[in-house]
Protein backbone atom coordinates (compact mmCIF):
# COMPACT_ATOMS: atom_id res chain seq x y z
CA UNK A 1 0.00 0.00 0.00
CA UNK A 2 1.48 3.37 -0.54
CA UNK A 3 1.16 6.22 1.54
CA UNK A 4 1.42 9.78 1.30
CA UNK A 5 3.23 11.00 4.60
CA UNK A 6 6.05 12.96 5.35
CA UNK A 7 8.42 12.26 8.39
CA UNK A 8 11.98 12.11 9.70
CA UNK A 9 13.45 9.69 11.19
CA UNK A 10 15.38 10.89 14.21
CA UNK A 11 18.98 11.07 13.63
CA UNK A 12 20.66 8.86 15.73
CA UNK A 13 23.81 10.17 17.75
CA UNK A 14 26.72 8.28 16.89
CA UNK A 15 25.49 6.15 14.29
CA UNK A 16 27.79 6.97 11.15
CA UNK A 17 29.19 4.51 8.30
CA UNK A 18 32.11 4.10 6.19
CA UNK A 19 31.46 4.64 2.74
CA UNK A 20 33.31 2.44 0.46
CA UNK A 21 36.62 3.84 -0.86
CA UNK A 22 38.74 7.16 -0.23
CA UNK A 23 36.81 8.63 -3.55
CA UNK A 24 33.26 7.86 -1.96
CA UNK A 25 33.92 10.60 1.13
CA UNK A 26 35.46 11.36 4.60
CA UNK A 27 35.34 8.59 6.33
CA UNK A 28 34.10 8.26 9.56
CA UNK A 29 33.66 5.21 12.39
CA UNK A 30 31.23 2.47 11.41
CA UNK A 31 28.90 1.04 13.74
CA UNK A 32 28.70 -2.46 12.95
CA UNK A 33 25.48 -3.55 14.76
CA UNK A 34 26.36 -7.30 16.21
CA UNK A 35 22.57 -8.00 17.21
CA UNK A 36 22.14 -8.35 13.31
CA UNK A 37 22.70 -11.53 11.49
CA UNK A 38 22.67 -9.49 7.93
CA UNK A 39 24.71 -5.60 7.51
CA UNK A 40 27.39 -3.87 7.96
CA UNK A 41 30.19 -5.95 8.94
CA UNK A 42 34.91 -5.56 7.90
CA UNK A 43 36.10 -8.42 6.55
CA UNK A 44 39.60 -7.43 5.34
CA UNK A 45 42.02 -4.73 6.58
CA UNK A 46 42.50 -1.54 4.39
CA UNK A 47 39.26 -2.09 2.60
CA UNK A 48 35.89 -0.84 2.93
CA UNK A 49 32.55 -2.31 4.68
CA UNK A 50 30.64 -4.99 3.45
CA UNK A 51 27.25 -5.69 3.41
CA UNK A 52 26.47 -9.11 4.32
CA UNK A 53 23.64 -11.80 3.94
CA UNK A 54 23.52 -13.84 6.74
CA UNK A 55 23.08 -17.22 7.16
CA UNK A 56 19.68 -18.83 7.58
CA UNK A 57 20.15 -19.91 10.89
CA UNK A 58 21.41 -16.81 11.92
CA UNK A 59 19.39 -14.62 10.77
CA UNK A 60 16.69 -16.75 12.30
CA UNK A 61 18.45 -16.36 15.88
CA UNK A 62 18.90 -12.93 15.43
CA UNK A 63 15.22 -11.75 14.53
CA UNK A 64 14.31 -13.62 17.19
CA UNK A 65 16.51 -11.85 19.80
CA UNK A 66 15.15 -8.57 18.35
CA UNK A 67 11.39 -9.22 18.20
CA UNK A 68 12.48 -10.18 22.45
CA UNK A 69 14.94 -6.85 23.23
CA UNK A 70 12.69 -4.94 20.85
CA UNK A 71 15.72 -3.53 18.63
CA UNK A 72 13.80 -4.85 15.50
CA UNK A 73 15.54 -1.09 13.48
CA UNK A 74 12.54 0.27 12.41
CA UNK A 75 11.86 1.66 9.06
CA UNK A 76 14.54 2.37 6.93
CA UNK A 77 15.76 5.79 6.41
CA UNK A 78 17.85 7.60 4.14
CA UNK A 79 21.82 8.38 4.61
CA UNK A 80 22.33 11.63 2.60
CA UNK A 81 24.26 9.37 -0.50
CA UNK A 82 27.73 9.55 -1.69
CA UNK A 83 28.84 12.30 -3.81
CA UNK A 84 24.89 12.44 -4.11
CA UNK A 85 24.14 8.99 -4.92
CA UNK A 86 21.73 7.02 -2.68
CA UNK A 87 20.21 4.84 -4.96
CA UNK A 88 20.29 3.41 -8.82
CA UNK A 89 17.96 5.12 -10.31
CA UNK A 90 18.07 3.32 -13.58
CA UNK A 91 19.78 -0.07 -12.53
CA UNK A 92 22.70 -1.83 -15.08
CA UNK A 93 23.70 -5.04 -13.89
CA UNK A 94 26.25 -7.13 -15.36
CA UNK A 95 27.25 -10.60 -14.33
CA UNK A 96 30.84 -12.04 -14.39
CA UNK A 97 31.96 -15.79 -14.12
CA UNK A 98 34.97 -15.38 -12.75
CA UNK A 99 38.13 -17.74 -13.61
CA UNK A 100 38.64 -21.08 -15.56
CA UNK A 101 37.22 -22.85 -12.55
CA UNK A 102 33.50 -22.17 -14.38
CA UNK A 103 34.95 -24.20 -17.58
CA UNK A 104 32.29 -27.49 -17.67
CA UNK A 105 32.04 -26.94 -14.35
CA UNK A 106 28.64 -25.99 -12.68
CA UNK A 107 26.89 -28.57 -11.23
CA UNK A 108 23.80 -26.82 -10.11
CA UNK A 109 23.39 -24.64 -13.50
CA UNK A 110 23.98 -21.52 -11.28
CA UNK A 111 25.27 -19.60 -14.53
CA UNK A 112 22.09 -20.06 -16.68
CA UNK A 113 19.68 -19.67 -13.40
CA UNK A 114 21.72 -16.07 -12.48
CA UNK A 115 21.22 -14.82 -16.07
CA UNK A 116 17.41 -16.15 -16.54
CA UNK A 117 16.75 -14.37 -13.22
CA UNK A 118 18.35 -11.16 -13.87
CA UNK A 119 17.09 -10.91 -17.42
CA UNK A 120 13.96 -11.24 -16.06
CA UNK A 121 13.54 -9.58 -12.99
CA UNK A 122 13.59 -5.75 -13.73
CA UNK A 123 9.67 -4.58 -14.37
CA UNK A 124 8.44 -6.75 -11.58
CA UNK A 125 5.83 -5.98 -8.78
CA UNK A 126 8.49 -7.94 -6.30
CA UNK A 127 11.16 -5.66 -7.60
CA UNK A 128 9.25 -2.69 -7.40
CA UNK A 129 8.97 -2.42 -3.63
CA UNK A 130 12.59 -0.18 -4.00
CA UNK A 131 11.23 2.66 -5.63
CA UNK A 132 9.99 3.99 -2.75
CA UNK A 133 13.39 4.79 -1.67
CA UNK A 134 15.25 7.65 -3.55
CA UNK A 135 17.99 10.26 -3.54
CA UNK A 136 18.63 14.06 -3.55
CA UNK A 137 16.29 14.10 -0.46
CA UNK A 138 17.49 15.45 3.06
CA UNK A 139 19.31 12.26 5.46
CA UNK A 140 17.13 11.12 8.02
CA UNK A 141 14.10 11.09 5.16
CA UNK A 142 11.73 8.00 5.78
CA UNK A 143 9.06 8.52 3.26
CA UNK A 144 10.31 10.03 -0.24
CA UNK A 145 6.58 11.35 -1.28
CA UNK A 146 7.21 12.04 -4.63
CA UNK A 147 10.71 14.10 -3.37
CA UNK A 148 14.07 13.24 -5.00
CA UNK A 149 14.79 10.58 -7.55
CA UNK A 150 13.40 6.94 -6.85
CA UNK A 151 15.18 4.02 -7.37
CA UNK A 152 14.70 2.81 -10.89
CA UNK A 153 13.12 -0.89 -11.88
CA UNK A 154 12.98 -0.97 -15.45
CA UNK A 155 12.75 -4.07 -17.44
CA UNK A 156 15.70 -5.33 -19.20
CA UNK A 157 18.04 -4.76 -16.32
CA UNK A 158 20.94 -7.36 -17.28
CA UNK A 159 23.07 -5.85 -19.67
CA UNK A 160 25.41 -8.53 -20.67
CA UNK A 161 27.65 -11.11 -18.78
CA UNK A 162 31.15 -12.06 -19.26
CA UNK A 163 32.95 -15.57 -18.86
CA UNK A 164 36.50 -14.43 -17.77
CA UNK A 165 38.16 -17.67 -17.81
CA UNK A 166 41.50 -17.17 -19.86
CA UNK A 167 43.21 -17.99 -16.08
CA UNK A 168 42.27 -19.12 -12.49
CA UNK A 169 40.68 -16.91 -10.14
CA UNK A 170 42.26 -16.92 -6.47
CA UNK A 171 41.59 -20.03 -5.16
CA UNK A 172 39.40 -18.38 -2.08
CA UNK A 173 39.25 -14.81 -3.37
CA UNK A 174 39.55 -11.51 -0.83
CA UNK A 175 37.71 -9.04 -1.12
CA UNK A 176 40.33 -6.31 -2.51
CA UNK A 177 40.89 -9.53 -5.06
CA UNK A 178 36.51 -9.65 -5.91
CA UNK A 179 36.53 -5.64 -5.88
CA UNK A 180 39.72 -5.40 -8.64
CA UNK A 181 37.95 -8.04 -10.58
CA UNK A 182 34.81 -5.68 -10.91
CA UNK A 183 37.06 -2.90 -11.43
CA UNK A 184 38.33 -4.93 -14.62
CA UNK A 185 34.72 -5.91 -15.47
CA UNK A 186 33.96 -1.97 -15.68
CA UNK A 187 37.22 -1.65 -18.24
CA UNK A 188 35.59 -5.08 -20.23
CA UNK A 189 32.22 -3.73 -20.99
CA UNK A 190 33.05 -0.27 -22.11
CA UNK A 191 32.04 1.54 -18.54
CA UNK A 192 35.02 3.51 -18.09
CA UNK A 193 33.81 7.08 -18.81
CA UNK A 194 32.68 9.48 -16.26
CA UNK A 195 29.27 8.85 -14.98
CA UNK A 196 29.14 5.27 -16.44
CA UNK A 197 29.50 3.55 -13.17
CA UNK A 198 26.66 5.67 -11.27
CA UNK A 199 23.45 3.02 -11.99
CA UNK A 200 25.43 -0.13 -12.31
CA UNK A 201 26.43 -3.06 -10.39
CA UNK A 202 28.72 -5.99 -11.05
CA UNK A 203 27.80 -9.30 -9.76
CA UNK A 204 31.38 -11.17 -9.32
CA UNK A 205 30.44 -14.93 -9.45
CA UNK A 206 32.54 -17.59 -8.04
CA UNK A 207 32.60 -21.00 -9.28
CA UNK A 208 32.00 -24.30 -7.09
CA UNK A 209 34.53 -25.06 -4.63
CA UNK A 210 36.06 -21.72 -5.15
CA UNK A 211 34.39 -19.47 -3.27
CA UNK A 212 35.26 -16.74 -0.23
CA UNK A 213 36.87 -17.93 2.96
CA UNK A 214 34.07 -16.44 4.81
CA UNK A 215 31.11 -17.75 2.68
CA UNK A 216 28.92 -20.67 4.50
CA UNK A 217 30.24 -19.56 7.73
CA UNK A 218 30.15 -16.17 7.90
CA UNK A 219 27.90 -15.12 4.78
CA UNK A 220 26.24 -16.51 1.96
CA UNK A 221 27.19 -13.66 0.29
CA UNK A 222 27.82 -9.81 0.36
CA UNK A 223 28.00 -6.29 -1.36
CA UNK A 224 29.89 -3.19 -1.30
CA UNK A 225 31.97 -0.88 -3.97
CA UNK A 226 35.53 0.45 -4.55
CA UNK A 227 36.92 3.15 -5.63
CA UNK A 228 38.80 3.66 -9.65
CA UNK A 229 39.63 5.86 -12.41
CA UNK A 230 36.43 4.51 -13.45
CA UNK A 231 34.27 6.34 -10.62
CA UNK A 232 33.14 4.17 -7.80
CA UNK A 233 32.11 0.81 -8.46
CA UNK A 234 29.27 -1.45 -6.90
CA UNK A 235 29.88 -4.69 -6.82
CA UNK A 236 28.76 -8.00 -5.18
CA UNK A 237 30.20 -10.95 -4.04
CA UNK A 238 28.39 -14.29 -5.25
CA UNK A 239 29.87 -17.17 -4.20
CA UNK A 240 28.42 -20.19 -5.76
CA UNK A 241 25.38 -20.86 -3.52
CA UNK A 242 24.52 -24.69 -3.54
CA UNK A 243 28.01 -24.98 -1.98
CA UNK A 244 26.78 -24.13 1.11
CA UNK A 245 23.51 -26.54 1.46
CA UNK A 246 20.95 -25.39 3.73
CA UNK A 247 22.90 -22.88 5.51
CA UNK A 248 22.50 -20.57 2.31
CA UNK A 249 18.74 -21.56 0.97
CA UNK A 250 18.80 -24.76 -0.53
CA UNK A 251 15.52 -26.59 0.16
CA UNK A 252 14.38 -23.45 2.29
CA UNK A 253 10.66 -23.15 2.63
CA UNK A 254 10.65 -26.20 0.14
CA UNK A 255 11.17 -24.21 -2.89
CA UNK A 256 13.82 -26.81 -3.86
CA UNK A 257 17.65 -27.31 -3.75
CA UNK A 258 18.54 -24.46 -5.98
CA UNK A 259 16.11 -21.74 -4.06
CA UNK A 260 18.73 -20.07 -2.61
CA UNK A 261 20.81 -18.90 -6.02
CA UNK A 262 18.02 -16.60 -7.12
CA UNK A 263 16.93 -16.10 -3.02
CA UNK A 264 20.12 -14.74 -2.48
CA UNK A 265 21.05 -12.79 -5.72
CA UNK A 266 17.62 -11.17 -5.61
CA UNK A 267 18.49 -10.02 -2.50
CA UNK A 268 22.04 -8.58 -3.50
CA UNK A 269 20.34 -6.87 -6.58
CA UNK A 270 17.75 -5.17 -3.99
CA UNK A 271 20.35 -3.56 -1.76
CA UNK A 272 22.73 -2.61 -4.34
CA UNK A 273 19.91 -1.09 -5.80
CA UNK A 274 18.96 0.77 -2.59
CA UNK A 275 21.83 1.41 -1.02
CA UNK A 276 24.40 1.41 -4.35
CA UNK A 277 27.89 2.79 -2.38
CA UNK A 278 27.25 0.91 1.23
CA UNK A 279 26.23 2.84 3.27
CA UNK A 280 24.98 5.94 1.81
CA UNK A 281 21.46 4.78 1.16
CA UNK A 282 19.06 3.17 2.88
CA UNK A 283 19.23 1.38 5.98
CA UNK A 284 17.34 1.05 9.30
CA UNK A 285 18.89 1.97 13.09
CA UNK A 286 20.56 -1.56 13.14
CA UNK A 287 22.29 -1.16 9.92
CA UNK A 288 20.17 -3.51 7.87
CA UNK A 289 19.35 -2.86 4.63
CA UNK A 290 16.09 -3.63 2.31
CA UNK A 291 16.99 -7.59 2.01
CA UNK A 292 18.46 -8.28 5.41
CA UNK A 293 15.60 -7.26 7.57
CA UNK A 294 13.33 -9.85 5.41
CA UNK A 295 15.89 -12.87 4.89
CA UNK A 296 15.15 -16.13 5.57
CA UNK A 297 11.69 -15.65 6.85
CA UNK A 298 9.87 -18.86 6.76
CA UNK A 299 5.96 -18.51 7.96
CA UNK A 300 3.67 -15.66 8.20
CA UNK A 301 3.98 -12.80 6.72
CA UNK A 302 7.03 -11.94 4.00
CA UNK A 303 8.07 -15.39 4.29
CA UNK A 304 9.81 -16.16 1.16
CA UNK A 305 7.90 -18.07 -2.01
CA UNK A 306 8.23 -18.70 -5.26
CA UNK A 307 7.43 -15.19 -7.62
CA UNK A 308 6.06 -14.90 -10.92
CA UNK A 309 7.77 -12.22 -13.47
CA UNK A 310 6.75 -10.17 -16.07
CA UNK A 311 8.11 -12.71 -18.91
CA UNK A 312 6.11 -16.07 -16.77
CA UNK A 313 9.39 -17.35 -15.48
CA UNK A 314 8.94 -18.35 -11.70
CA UNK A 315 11.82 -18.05 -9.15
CA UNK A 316 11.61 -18.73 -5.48
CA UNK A 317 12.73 -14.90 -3.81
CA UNK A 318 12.56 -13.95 -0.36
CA UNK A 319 10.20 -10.74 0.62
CA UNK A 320 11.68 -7.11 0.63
CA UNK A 321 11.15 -4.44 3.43
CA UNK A 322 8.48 -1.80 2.64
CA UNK A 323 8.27 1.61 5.07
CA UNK A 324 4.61 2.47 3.45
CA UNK A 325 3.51 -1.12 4.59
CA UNK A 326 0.82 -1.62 7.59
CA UNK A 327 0.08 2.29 6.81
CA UNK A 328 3.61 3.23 7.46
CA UNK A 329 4.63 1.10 10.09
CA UNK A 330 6.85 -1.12 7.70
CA UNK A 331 7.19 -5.10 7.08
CA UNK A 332 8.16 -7.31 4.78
CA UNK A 333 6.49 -8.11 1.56
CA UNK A 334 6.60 -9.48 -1.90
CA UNK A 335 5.11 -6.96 -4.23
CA UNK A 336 4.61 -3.33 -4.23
């Protein structure tokens, strides 16, 4: 349901984030909020926060523990941008299989499920829950009404996709390692002149057995940019789910073994669309984003279920957080 109300969120003393990259601004101390499974969270010296998707059993603990304290976050407000971008207004996303490891070698058909999914998704009513978030609004906005610059959900959002597999990727890839990779992506398709990084997002997929460190134990997977002579560059990390069994979606809600390649990816798409240069967008008190206050959600309502797209393909997708839902009080849903 949308609403037509204006209000702003109380600015929180102390609560400030890193924004990703010496180009993306000053940068100040990051809360990282430990009572929640999904956000902000460091996972390699000298580089820039991550955004994280939590496990399934985490995230279960940790809504739990919230619902009982009653630090659930709240809505989600807006954090003033970087350089004066909040959100992608007109999302690009590109997809890159990253090293020869993907050469005859994906056993779950992650490749073809990631491009079906992002080919397809853009023009959705699941999608279109994020464009009630915008930019060039005032920080501490909750409810855009019409102000700013939404966040875009055109169809058509996959541009292209790229099998770079002349050489090995890292066996277990860092994160400055994933961020240079969609720093070279950016050079590969063309998106090296000024401005041509603003509304796009690189997905950096890993293939089986070759993912993170951290992934199935701390994440299933993450998102966050870099700086380059290319402009600042969003990028997520997508290891290559089924790896990780249960513990990253397979066989959640009984949506089958693959659910969790398009659960998760849907939900990296979401936030980088929301929240493009982490975390400069929008996020709630806790520092969870559209996707992490919603993941993994298994009855009631917003649990996750298979969606319908524009084009009749069917994915299984977990719900995204709305602030105009139950008339402004916010929750998770699956269409807006």
């Amino acid at each position: 349901m949308k609403i037509h109300l204006k209000q702003i969120y109380p600015i929180l003393a102390g609560l400030a984030f890193v924004f990703a990259g010496s180009a993306l601004g000053a940068p100040a101390s990051p809360v990282v909020h430990e009572n929640a499974a999904g956000g902000v969270r460091f996972l390699e010296a000298g580089q820039p926060p991550v955004v994280i998707y939590p496990l399934v059993g985490n995230a279960e603990r940790a809504r739990a523990a919230q619902r009982k304290s009653g630090t659930t976050g709240g809505n989600l407000y807006y954090h003033g941008g970087t350089g004066g971008i909040g959100v992608e207004t007109a999302p690009h996303i590109y997809i890159v299989f990253w090293g020869s490891q993907w050469i005859n070698n994906d056993p779950s058909g992650e490749a073809a499920i990631l491009e079906s999914l992002l080919g397809s998704v853009g023009g959705s009513s699941w999608l279109n829950t994020v464009t009630q978030y915008c930019e060039g609004v005032a920080s501490g906005t909750v409810f855009c009404n019409g102000a700013g610059t939404p966040a875009g959900n055109q169809p058509n959002l996959l541009i292209s996709y790229w099998y770079d597999s002349a050489k090995a990727a890292p066996r277990h890839p860092k994160q400055s390692q994933i961020a240079a990779e969609a720093v070279r992506a950016a050079q590969y398709f063309g998106n090296t002149a000024s401005g041509s990084n603003v509304t796009t997002q690189y997905v950096i997929a890993t293939a089986t057995g070759n993912n993170s460190s951290g992934f199935g134990r701390q994440y299933c997977a993450y998102h966050s940019s870099t700086s380059s002579s290319y402009g600042n560059v969003a990028y997520t990390n997508l290891p290559y789910i089924t790896d990780a069994g249960s513990s990253c979606g397979a066989n959640f809600n009984g949506l089958g073994p693959d659910a969790g390649i398009s659960i998760v990816e849907g939900h990296e798409a979401a936030e980088t669309i929301t929240d493009q240069f982490p975390s400069g967008g929008w996020l709630d008190s806790n520092g969870s984003e559209i996707g992490d206050k919603c993941a993994w959600i298994s009855s009631g309502q917003g649990a996750s279920a298979d969606v319908t797209f524009p084009d009749g393909t069917t994915f299984p997708m977990q719900s995204l957080w709305s602030n105009a839902f139950n008339s402004g009080g916010g929750g998770c849903v699956m269409s807006y």
